[in-house]
Protein backbone atom coordinates (compact mmCIF):
# COMPACT_ATOMS: atom_id res chain seq x y z
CA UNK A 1 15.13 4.64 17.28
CA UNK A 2 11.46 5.40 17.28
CA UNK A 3 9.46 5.70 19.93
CA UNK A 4 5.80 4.54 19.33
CA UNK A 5 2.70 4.10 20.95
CA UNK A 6 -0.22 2.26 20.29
CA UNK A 7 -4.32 3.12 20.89
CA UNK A 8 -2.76 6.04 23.26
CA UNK A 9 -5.33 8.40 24.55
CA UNK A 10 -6.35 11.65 22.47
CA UNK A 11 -7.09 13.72 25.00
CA UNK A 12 -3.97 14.87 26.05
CA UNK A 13 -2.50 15.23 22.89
CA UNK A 14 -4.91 18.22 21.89
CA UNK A 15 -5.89 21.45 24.05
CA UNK A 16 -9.66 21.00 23.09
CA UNK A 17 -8.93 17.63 24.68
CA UNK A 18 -11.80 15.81 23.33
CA UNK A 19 -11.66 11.80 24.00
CA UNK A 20 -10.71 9.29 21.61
CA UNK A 21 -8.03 6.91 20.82
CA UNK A 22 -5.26 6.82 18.34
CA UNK A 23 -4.20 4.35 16.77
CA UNK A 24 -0.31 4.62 16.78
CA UNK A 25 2.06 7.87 17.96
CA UNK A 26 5.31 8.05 16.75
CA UNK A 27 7.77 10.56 18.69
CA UNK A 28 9.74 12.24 16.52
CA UNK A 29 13.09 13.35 17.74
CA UNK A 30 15.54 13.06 15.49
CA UNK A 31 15.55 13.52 11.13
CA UNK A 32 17.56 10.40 11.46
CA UNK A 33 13.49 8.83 12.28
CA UNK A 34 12.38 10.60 8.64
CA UNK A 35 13.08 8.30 6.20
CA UNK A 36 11.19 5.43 8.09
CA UNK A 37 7.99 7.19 8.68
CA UNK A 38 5.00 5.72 7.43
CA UNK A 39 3.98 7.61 4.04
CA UNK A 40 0.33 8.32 5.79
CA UNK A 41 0.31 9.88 9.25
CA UNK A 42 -0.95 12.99 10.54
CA UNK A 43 1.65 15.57 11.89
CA UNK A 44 1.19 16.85 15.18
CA UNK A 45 3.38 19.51 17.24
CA UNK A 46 1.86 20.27 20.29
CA UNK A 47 -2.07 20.10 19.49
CA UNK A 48 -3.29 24.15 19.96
CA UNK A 49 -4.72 24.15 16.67
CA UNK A 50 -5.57 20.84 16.17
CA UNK A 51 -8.99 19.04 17.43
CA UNK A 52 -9.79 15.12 17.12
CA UNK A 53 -13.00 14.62 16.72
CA UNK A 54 -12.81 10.65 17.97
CA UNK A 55 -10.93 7.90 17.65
CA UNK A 56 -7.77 8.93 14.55
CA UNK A 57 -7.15 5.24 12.56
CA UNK A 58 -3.75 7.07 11.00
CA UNK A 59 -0.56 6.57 12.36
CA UNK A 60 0.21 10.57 14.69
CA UNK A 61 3.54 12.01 14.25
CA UNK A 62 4.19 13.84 17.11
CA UNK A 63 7.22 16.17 16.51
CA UNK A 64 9.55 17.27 18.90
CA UNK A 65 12.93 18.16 17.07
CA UNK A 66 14.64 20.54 19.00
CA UNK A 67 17.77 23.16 19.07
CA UNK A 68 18.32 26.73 19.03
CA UNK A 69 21.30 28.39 16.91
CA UNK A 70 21.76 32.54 16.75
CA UNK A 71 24.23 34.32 14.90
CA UNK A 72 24.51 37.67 13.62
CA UNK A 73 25.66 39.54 10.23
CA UNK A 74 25.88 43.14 10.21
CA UNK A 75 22.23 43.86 9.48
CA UNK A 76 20.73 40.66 10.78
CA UNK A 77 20.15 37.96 13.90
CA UNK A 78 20.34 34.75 11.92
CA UNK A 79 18.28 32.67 14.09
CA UNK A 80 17.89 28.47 13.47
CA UNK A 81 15.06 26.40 15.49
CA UNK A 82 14.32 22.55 15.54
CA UNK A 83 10.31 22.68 14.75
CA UNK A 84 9.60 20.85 18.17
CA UNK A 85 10.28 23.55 20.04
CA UNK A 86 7.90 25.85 21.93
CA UNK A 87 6.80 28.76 20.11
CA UNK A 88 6.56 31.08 23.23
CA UNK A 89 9.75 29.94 25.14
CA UNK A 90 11.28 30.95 21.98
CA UNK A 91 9.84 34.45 22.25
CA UNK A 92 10.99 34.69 25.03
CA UNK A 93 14.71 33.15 24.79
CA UNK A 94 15.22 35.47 22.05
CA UNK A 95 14.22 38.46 24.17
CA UNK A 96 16.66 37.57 27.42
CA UNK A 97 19.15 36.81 24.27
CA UNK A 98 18.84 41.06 23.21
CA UNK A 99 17.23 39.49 19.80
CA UNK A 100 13.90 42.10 19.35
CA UNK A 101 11.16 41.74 17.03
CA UNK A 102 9.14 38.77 17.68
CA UNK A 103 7.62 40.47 20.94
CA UNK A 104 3.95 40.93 19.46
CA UNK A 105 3.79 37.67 18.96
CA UNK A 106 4.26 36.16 22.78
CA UNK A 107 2.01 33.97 24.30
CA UNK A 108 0.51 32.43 20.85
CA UNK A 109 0.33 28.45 21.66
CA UNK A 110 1.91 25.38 19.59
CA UNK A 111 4.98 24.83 17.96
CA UNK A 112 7.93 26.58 16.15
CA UNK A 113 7.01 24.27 12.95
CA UNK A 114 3.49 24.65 13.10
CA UNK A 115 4.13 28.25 13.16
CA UNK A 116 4.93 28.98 9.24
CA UNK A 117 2.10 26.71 8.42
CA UNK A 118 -0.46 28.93 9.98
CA UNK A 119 1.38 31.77 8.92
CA UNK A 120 0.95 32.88 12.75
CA UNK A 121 0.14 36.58 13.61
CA UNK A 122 -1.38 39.02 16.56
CA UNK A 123 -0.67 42.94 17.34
CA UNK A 124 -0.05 43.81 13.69
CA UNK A 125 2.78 41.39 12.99
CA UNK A 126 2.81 37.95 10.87
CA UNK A 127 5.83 35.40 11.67
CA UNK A 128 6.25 35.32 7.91
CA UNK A 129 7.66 38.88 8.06
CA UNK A 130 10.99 37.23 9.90
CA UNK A 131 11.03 33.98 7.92
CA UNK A 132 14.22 33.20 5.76
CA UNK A 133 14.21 29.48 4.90
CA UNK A 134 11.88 26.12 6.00
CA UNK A 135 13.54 22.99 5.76
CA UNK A 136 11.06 20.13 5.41
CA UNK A 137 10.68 16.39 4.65
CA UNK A 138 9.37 16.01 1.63
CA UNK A 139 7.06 12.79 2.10
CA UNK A 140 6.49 12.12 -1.38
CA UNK A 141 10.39 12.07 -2.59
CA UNK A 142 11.80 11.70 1.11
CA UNK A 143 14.15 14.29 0.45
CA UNK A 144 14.98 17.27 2.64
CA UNK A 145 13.88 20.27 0.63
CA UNK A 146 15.06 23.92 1.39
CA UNK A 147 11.80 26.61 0.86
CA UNK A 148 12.42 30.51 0.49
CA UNK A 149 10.52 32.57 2.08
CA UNK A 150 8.82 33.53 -1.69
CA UNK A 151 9.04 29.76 -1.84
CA UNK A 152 6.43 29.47 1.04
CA UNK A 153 3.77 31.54 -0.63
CA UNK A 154 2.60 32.88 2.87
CA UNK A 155 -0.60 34.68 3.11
CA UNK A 156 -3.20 35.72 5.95
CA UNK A 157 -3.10 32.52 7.86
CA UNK A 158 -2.03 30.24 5.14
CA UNK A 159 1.33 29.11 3.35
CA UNK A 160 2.13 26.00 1.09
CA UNK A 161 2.27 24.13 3.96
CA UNK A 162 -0.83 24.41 4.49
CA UNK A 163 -2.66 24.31 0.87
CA UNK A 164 -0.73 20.93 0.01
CA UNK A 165 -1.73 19.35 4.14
CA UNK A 166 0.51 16.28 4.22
CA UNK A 167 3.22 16.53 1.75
CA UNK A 168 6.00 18.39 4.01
CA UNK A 169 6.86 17.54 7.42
CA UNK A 170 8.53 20.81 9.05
CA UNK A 171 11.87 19.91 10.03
CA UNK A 172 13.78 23.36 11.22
CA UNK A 173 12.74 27.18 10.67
CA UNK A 174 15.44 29.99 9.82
CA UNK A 175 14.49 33.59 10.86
CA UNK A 176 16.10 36.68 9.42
CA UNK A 177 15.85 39.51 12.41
CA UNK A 178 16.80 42.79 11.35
CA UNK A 179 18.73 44.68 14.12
CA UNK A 180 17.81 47.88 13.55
CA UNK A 181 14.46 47.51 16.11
CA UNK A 182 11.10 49.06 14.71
CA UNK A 183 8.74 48.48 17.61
CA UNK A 184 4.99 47.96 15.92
CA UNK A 185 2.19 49.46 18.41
CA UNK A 186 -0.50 50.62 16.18
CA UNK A 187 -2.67 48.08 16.77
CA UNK A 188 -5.32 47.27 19.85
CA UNK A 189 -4.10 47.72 22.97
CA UNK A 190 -0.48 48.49 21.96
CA UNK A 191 -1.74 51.94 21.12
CA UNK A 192 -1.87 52.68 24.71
CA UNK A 193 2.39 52.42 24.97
CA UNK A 194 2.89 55.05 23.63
CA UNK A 195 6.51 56.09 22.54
CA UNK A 196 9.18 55.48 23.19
CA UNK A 197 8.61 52.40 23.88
CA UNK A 198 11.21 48.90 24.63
CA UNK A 199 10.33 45.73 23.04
CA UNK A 200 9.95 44.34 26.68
CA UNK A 201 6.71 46.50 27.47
CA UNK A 202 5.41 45.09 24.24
CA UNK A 203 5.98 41.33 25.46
CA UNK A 204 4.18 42.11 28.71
CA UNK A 205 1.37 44.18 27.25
CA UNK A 206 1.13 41.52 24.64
CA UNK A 207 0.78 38.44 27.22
CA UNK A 208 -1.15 40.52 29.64
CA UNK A 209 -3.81 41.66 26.85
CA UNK A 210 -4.10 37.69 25.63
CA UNK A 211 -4.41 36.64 29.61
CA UNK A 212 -7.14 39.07 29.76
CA UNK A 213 -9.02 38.35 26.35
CA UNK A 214 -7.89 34.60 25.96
CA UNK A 215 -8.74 31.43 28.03
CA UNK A 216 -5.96 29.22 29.14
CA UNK A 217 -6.41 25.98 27.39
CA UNK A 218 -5.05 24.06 30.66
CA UNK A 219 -8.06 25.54 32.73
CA UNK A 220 -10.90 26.06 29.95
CA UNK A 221 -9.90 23.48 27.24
CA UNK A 222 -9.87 25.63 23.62
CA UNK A 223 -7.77 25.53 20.57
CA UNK A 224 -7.77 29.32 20.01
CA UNK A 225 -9.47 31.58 17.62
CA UNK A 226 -11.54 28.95 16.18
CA UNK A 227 -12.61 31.17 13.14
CA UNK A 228 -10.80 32.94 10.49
CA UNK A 229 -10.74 36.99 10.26
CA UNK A 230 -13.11 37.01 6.73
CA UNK A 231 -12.21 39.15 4.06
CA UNK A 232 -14.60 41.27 2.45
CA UNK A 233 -14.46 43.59 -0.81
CA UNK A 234 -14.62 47.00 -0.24
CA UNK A 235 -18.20 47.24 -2.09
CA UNK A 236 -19.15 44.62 0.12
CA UNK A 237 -17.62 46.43 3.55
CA UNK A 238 -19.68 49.46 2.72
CA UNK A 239 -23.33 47.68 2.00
CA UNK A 240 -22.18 46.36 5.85
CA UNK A 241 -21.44 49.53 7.17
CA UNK A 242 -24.97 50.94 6.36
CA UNK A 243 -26.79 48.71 8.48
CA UNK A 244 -23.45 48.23 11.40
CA UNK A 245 -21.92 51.28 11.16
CA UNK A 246 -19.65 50.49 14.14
CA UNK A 247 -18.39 47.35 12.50
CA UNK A 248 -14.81 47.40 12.67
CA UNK A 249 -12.77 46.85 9.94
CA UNK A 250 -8.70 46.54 8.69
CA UNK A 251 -7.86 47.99 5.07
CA UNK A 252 -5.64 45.33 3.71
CA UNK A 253 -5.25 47.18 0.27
CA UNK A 254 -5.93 45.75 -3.42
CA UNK A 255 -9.91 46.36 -2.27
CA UNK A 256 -10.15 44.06 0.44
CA UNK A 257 -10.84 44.82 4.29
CA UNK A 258 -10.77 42.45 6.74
CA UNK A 259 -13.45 41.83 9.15
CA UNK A 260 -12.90 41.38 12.56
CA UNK A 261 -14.57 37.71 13.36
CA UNK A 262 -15.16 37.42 17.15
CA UNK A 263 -17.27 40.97 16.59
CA UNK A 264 -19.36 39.44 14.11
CA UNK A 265 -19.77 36.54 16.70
CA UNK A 266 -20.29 38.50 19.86
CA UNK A 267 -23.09 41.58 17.50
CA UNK A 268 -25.49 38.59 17.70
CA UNK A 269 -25.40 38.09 21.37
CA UNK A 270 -23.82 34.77 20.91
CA UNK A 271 -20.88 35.15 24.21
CA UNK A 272 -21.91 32.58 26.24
CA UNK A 273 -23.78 30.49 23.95
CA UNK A 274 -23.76 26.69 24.26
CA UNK A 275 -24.61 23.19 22.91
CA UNK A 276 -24.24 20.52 25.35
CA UNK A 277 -21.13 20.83 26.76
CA UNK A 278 -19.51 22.97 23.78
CA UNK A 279 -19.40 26.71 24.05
CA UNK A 280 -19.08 30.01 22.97
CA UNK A 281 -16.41 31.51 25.49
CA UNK A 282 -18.29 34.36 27.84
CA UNK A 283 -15.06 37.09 26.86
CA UNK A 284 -14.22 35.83 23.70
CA UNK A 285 -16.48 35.33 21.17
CA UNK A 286 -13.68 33.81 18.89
CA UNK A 287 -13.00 31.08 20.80
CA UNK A 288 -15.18 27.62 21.06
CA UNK A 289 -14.37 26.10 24.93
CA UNK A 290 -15.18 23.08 26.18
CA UNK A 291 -17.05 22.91 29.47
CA UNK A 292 -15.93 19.76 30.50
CA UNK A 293 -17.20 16.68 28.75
CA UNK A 294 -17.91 18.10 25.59
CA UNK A 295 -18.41 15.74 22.48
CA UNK A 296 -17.32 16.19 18.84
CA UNK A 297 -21.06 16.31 18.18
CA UNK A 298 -21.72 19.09 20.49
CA UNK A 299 -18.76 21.01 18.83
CA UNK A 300 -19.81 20.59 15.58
CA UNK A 301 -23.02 21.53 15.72
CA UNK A 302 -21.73 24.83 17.93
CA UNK A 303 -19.56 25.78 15.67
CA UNK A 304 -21.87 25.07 12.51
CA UNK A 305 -24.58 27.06 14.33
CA UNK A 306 -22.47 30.22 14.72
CA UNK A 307 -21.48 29.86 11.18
CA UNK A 308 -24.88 29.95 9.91
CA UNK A 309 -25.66 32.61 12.31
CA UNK A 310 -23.10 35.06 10.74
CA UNK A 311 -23.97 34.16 7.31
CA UNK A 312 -27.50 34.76 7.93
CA UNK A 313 -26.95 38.43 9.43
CA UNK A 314 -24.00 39.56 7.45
CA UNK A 315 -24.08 37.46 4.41
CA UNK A 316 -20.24 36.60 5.11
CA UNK A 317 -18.70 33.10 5.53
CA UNK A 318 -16.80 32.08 8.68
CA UNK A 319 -14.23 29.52 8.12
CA UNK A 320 -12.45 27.50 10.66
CA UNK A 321 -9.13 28.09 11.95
CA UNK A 322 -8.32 24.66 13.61
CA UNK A 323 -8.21 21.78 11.79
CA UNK A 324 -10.85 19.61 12.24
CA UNK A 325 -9.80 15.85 12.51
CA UNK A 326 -12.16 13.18 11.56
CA UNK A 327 -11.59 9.56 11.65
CA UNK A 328 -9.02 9.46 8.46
CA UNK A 329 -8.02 13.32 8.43
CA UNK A 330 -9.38 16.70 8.04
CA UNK A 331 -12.55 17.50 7.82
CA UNK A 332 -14.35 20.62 6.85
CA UNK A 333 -17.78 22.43 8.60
């Protein structure tokens, strides 16, 4: 039996917590709901990524399927996950469980579902590494569908999921977790652990580094890094260099280098900048916060200014991160 709402408050439902109303949630807590879900909706797991920009006139499917399974093969944890549940407390569980691997990624907000759609990734490891198999709802055919991890055509930040918005509705997530351990430390902060090193110093350097660097959305409202890391050519990395030759940089291979965004951000001396009650966070130039009060027009033109900013300086594009809701669905900047 569904559970539905009607002209429920916004706010709550997103960690920028903007106000605005929607028009009808829908709790999803059971695939015995799927097949009666209204073909248009937006899918929502817990909002970290997500900002309404106003009142939402589409119906909000709010997902909170939950269950954890783990088995083992020889080589293998063969772990199984409703997409409702909490990305972090599954970090975690896994961890008390003796399952290692996922450690570098503690602390990042949202859901287990929303997690292959972002392709989610900090300290040198992407979740897409550990993937075996989505299951989603196809919304089109209403079938269940079945996706490799080839299947999912994962890249920095991005998978299918996320190309075709809309079509799937993220259902369960299977992870493959080798147990032979390989702890990964080369990056940031991590470097510091040394070796050898357990997976549980890398859980608590991890949250304490993201405590330190990273508002908490439930004291400064945020959705996160708000921009993408841009990637550059290599001819275009080393026109940069001459003029920031401290710029730092990540060789990705195939002649492309990623650019670290919040350092673009915070070289122009925009920590701290504002519009209205929108602003650039004082640590974290990465992150958009609002100050309390802060409307979608305040955002918007923050986050539009940076942009332009950037471009202007470094001739490189910034593109958001979040997703951007507008009256009838995403929007772009």
């Amino acid at each position: 039996m569904n559970q539905t709402y009607f002209l429920t408050d916004l706010e709550p439902l997103h960690s920028f917590r903007l106000h605005g109303k929607a028009h009808e949630v829908i709790s999803l807590k059971h695939t015995s709901q799927l097949s009666a879900l209204p073909q248009q909706a937006y899918i929502l797991g817990e909002g970290s990524n997500t900002i309404f920009l106003g009142d939402f006139e589409l119906p909000i499917v709010k997902v909170e399927l939950k269950g954890l399974s783990v088995k083992e093969s020889e080589t293998h944890w063969q772990v199984t996950v409703g997409a409702g549940e909490n990305w972090h407390h599954l970090v975690s569980e896994l961890l008390n469980q003796g399952v290692l691997g996922l450690e570098n990624l503690a602390l990042i907000p949202g859901t287990v579902g929303a997690a292959p759609v972002q392709n989610i990734g900090a300290y040198g490891r992407e979740v897409s590494e550990f993937i075996e198999t989505v299951q989603a709802w196809d919304r089109q055919t209403k079938q269940l569908v079945e996706f490799s991890n080839q299947e999912c055509n994962f890249g920095y930040r991005d998978s299918i999921f996320k190309k075709y918005a809309g079509r799937w509705l993220i259902v369960e997530v299977k992870f493959a977790i080798p147990k032979q351990w390989q702890p990964e430390v080369s990056y940031g902060e991590l470097r510091a652990l040394g070796t050898p090193v357990t997976a549980q110093q890398i859980f608590k350097e991890v949250i304490a580094t993201r405590q330190r660097k990273l508002p908490a959305p439930e004291e400064i409202p945020n959705a996160g890094s708000f921009f993408k890391n841009p990637i550059v050519s290599l001819a275009e990395l080393h026109q940069l260099l001459k003029k920031y030759p401290k710029m730092p940089h990540f060789d990705l291979g195939d002649n492309k280098v990623k650019l670290a965004a919040g350092w673009l951000i915070d070289n122009l001396g925009l920590k701290g900048f504002s519009i209205g009650q929108a602003a650039v966070h004082a640590n974290q130039a990465l992150v958009l916060v609002n100050l309390g009060g802060a409307s979608a027009t305040d955002l918007l033109l923050l986050a539009r200014t940076v942009r332009s900013k950037v471009i202007e300086a470094y001739g490189v594009e910034l593109e958001a991160e979040v997703r951007l809701l507008g009256r009838q669905g995403l929007i772009t900047l």
